[in-house]
Each structure stands twice: as structure tokens, then as C-alpha cells.
PDB file of N, CA and C in Angstrom:
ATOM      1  N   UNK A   1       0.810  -1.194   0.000  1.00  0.00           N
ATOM      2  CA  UNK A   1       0.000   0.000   0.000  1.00  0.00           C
ATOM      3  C   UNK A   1       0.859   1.266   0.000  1.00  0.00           C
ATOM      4  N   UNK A   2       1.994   1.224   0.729  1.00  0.00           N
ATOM      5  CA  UNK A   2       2.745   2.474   0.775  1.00  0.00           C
ATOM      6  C   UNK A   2       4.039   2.665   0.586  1.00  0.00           C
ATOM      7  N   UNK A   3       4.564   1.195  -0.669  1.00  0.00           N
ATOM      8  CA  UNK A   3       5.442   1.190  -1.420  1.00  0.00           C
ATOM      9  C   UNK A   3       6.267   2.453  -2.295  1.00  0.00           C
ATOM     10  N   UNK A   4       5.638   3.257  -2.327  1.00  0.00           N
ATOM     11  CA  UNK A   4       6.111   4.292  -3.258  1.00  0.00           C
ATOM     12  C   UNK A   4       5.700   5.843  -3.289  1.00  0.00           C
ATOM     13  N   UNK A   5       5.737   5.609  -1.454  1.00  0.00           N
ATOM     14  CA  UNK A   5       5.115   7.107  -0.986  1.00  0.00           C
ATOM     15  C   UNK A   5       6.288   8.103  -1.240  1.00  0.00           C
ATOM     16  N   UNK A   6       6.171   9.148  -1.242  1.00  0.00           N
ATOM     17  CA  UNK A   6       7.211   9.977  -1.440  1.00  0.00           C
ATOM     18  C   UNK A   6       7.157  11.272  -1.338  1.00  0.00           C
ATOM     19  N   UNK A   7       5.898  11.522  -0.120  1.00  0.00           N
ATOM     20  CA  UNK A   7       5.389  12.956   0.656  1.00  0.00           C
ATOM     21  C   UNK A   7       6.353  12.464   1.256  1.00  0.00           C
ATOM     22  N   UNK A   8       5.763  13.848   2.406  1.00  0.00           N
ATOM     23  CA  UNK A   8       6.660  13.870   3.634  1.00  0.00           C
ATOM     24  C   UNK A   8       5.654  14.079   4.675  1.00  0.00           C
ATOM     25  N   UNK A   9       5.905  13.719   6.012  1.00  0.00           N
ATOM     26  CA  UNK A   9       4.628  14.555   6.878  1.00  0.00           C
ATOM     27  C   UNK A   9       5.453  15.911   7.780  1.00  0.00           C
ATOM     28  N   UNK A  10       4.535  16.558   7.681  1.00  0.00           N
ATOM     29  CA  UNK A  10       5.122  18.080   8.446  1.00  0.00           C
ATOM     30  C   UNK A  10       4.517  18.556   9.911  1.00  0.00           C
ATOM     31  N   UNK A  11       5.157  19.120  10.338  1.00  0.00           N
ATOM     32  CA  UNK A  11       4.770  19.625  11.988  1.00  0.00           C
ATOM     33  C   UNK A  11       4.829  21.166  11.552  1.00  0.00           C
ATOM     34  N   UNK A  12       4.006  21.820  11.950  1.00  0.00           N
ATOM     35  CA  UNK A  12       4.085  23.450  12.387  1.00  0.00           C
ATOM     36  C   UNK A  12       3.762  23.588  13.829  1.00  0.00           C
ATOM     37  N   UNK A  13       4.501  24.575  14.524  1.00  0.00           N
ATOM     38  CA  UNK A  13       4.045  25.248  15.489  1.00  0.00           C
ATOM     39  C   UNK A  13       4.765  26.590  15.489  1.00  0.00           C
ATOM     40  N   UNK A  14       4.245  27.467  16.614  1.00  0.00           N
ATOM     41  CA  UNK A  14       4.817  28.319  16.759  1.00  0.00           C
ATOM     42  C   UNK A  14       6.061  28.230  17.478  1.00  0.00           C
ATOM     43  N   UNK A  15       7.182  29.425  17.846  1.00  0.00           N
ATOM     44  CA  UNK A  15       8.439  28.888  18.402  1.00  0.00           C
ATOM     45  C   UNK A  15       7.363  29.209  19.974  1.00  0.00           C
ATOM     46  N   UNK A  16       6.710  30.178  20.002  1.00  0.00           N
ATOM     47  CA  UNK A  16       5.557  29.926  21.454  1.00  0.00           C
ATOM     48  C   UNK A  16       6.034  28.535  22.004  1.00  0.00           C
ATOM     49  N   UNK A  17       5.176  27.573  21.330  1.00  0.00           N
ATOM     50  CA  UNK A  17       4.854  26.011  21.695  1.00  0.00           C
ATOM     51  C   UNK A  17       6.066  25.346  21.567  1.00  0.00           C
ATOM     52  N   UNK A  18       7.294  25.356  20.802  1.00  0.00           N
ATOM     53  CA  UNK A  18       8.215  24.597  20.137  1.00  0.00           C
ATOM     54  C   UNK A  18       8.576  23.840  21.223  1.00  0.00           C
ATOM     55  N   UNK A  19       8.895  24.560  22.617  1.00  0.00           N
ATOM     56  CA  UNK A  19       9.098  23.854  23.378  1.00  0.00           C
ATOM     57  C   UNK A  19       8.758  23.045  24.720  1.00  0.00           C
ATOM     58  N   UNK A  20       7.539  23.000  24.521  1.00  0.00           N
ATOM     59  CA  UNK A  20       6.268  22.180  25.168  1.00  0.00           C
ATOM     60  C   UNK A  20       6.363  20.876  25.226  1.00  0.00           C
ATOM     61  N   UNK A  21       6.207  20.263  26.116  1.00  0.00           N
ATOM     62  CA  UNK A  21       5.648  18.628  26.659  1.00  0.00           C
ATOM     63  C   UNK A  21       5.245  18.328  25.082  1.00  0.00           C
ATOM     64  N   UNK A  22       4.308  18.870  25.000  1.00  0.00           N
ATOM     65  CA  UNK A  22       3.150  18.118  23.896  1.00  0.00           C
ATOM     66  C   UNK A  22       3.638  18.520  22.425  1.00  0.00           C
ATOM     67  N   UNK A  23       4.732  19.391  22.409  1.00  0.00           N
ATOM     68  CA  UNK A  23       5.508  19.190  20.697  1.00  0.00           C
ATOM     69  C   UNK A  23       6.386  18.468  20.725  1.00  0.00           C
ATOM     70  N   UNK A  24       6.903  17.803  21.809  1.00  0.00           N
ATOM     71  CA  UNK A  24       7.987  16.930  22.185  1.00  0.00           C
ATOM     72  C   UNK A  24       7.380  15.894  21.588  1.00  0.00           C
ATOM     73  N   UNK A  25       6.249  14.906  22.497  1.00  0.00           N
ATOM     74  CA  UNK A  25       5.099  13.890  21.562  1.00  0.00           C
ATOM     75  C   UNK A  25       5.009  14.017  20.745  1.00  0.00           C
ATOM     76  N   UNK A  26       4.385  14.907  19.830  1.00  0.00           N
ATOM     77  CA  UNK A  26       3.552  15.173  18.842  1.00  0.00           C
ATOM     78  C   UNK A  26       4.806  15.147  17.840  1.00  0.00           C
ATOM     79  N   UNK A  27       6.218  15.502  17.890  1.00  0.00           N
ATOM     80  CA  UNK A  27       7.059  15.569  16.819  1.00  0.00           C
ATOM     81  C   UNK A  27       7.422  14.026  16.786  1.00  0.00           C
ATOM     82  N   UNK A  28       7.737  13.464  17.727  1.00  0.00           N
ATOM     83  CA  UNK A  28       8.762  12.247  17.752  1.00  0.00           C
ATOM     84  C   UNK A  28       7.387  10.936  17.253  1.00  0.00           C
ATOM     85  N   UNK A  29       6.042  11.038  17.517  1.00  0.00           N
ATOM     86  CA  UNK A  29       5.323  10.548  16.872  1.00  0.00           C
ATOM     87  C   UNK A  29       4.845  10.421  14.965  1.00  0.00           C
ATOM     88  N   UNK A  30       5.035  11.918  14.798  1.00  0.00           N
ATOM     89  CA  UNK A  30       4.862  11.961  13.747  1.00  0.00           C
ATOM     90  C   UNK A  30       6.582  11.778  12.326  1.00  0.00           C
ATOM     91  N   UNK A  31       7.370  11.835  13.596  1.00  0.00           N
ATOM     92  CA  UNK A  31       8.838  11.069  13.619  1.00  0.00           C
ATOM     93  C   UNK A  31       8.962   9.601  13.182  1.00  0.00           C
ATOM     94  N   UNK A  32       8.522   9.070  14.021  1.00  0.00           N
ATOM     95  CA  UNK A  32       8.132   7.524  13.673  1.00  0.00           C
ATOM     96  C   UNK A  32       7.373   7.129  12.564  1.00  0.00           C
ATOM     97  N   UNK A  33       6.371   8.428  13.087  1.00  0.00           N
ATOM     98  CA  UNK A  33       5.196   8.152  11.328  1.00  0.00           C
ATOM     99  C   UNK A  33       5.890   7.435  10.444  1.00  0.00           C
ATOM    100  N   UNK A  34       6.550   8.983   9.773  1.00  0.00           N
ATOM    101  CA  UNK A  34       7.464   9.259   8.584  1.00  0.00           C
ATOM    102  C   UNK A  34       8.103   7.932   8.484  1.00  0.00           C
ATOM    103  N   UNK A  35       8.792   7.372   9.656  1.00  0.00           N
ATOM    104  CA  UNK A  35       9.698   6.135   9.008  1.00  0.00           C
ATOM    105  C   UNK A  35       8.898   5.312   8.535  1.00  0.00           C
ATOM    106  N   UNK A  36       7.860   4.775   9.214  1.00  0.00           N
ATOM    107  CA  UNK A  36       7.012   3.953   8.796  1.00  0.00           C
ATOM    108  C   UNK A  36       6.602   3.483   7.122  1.00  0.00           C
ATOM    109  N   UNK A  37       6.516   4.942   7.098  1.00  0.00           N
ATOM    110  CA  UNK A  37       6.184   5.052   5.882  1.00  0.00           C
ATOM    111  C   UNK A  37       6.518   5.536   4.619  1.00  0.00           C
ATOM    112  N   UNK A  38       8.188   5.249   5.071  1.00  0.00           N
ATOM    113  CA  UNK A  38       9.126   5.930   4.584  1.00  0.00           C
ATOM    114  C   UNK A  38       9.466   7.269   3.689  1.00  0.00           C
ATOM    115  N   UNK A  39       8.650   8.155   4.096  1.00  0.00           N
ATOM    116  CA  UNK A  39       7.920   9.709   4.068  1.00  0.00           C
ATOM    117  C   UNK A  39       9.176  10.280   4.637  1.00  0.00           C
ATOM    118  N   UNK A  40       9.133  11.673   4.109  1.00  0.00           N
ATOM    119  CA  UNK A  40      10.166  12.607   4.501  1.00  0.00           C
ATOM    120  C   UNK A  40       9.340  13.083   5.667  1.00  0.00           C
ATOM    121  N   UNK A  41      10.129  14.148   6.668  1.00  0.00           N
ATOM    122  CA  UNK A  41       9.670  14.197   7.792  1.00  0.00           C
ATOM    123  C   UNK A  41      10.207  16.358   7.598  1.00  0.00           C
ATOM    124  N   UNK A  42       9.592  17.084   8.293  1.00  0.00           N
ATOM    125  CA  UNK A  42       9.755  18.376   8.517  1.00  0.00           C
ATOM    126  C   UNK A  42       9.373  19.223   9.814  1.00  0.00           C
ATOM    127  N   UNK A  43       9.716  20.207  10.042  1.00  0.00           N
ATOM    128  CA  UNK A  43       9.413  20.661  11.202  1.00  0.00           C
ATOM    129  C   UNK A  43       8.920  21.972  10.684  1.00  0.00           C
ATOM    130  N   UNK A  44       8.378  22.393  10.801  1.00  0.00           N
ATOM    131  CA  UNK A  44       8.222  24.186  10.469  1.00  0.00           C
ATOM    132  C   UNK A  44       7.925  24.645  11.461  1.00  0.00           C
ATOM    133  N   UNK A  45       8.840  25.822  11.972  1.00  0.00           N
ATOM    134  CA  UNK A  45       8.555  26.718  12.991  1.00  0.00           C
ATOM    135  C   UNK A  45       8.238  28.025  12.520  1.00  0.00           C
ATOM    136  N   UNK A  46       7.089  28.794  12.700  1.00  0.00           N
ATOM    137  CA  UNK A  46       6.774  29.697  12.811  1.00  0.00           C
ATOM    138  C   UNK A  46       6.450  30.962  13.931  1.00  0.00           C
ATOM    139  N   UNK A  47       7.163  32.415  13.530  1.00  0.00           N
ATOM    140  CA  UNK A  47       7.363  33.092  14.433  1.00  0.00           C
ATOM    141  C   UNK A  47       5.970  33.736  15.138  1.00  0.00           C
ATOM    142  N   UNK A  48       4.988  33.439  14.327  1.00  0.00           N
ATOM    143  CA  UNK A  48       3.759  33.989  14.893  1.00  0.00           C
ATOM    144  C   UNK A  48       3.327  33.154  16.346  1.00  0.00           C
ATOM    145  N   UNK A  49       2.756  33.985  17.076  1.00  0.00           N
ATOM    146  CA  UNK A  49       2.429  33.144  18.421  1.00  0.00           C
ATOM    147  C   UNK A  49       0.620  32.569  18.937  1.00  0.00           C
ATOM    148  N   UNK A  50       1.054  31.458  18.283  1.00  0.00           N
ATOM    149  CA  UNK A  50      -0.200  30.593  18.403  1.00  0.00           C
ATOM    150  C   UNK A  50       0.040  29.021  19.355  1.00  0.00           C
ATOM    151  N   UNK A  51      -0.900  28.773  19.685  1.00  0.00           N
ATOM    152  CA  UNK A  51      -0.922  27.440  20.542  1.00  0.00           C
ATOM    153  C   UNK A  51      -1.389  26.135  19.528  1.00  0.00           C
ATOM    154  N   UNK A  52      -1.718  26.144  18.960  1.00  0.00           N
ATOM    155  CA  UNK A  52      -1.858  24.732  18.171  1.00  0.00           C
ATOM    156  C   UNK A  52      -0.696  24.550  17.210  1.00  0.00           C
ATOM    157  N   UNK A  53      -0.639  23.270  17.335  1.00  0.00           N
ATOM    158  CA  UNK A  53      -0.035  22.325  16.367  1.00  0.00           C
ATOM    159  C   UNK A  53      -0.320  21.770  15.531  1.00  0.00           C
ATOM    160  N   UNK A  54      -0.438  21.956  14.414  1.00  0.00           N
ATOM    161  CA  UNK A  54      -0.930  20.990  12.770  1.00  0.00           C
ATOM    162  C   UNK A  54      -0.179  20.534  12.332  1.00  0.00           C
ATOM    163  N   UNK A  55      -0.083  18.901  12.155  1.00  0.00           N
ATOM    164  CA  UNK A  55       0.374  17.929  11.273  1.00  0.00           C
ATOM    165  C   UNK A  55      -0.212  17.846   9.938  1.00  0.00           C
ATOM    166  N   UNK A  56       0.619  17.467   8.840  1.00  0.00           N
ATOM    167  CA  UNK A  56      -0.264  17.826   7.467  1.00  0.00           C
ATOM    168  C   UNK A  56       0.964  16.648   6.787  1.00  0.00           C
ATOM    169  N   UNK A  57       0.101  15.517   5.956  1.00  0.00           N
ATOM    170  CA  UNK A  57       1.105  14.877   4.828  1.00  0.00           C
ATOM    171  C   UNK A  57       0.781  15.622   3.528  1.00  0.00           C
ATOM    172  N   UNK A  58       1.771  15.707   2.954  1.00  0.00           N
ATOM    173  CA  UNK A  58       1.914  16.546   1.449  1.00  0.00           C
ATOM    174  C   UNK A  58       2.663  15.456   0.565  1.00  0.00           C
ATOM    175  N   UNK A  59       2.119  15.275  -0.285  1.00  0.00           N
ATOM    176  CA  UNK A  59       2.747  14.497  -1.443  1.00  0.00           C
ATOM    177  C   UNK A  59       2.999  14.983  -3.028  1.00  0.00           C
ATOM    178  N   UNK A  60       3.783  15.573  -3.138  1.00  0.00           N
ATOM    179  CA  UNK A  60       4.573  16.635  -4.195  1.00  0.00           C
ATOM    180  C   UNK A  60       3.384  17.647  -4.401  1.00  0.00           C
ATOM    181  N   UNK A  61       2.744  17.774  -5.426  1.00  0.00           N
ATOM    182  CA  UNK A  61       1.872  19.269  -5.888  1.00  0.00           C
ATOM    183  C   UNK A  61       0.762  19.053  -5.094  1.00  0.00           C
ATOM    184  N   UNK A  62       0.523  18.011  -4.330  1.00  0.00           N
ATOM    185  CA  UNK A  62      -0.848  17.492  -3.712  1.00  0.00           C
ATOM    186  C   UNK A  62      -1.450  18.597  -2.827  1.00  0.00           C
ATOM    187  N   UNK A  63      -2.787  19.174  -2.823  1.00  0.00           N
ATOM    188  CA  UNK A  63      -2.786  20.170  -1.313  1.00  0.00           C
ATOM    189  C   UNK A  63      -2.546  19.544  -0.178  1.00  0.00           C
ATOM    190  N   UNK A  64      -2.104  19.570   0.763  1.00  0.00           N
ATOM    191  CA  UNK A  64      -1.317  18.809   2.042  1.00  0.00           C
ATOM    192  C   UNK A  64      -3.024  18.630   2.582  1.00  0.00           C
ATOM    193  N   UNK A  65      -2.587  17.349   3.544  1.00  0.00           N
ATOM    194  CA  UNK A  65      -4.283  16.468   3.929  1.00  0.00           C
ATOM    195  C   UNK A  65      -3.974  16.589   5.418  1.00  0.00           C
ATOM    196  N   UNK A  66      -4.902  17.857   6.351  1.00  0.00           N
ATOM    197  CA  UNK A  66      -4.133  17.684   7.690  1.00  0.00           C
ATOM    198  C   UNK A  66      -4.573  16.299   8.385  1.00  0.00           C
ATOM    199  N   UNK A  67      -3.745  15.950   9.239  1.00  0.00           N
ATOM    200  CA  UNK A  67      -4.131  14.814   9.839  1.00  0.00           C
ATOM    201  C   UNK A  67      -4.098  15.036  11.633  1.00  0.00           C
ATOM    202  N   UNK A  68      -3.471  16.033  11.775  1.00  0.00           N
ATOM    203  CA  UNK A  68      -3.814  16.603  13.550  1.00  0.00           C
ATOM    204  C   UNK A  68      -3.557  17.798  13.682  1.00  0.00           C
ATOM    205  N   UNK A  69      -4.520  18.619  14.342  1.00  0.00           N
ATOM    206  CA  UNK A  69      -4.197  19.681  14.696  1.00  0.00           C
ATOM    207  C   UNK A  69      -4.593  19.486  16.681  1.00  0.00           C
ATOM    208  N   UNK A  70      -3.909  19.803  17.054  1.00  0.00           N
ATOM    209  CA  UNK A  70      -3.702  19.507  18.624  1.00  0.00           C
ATOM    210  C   UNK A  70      -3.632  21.121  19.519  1.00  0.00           C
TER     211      UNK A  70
END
């Protein structure tokens, strides 16, 4: 089924959250994802100051499909 994936999955947060309990989880999970599924993996930090976290897989021109926002 996921022979020939070749997104990546991505993390955003703000640098606010970056260093929170719950981006600690939330990265090293979606860390593991990626291997799984042998998906590239990203972090994006953004300077704006917000509290949620959105995970999103993107697969080249694809619009990215979120899969958590926390």
C-alpha cells in the first residue's frame, strides 16, 4: 500500500509552543510516522504566536491532507 510514498509529513508550530511537553510527543510521533512510511519528515517553525499544532502529509503538488491539529 505504501510502497512508493514519497510525501513527507510536516509539523508546524509556533516557536511559542516549540518547546512544550506536547511538541515533544507530537514531533517524535509523527517522527516515527514518517519512518514507517518511509515519508520525509519536517518541522516548520513559525514566528507567529499561536498554541496549536498541525500535522499535514503533502505528497509533491498534492494540497497537504491535515491529519492533527492539537
Amino acid at each position: 500500500m505504501f510502497e512508493n510514498v514519497n510525501g513527507k509529513l510536516m509539523v508546524y508550530a509556533s516557536n511559542f509552543t516549540f518547546h512544550e511537553k506536547r511538541m515533544r510527543f507530537i514531533r517524535a510521533s509523527a517522527e516515527k510516522m514518517a519512518k514507517v512510511l518511509k515519508a520525509n519528515f519536517e518541522v516548520v517553525t513559525l514566528r507567529e504566536k499561536f498554541t496549536p499544532i498541525y500535522v499535514y502529509y503533502k505528497n509533491g503538488d498534492e494540497e497537504p491532507i491535515p491529519i492533527l491539529l492539537r
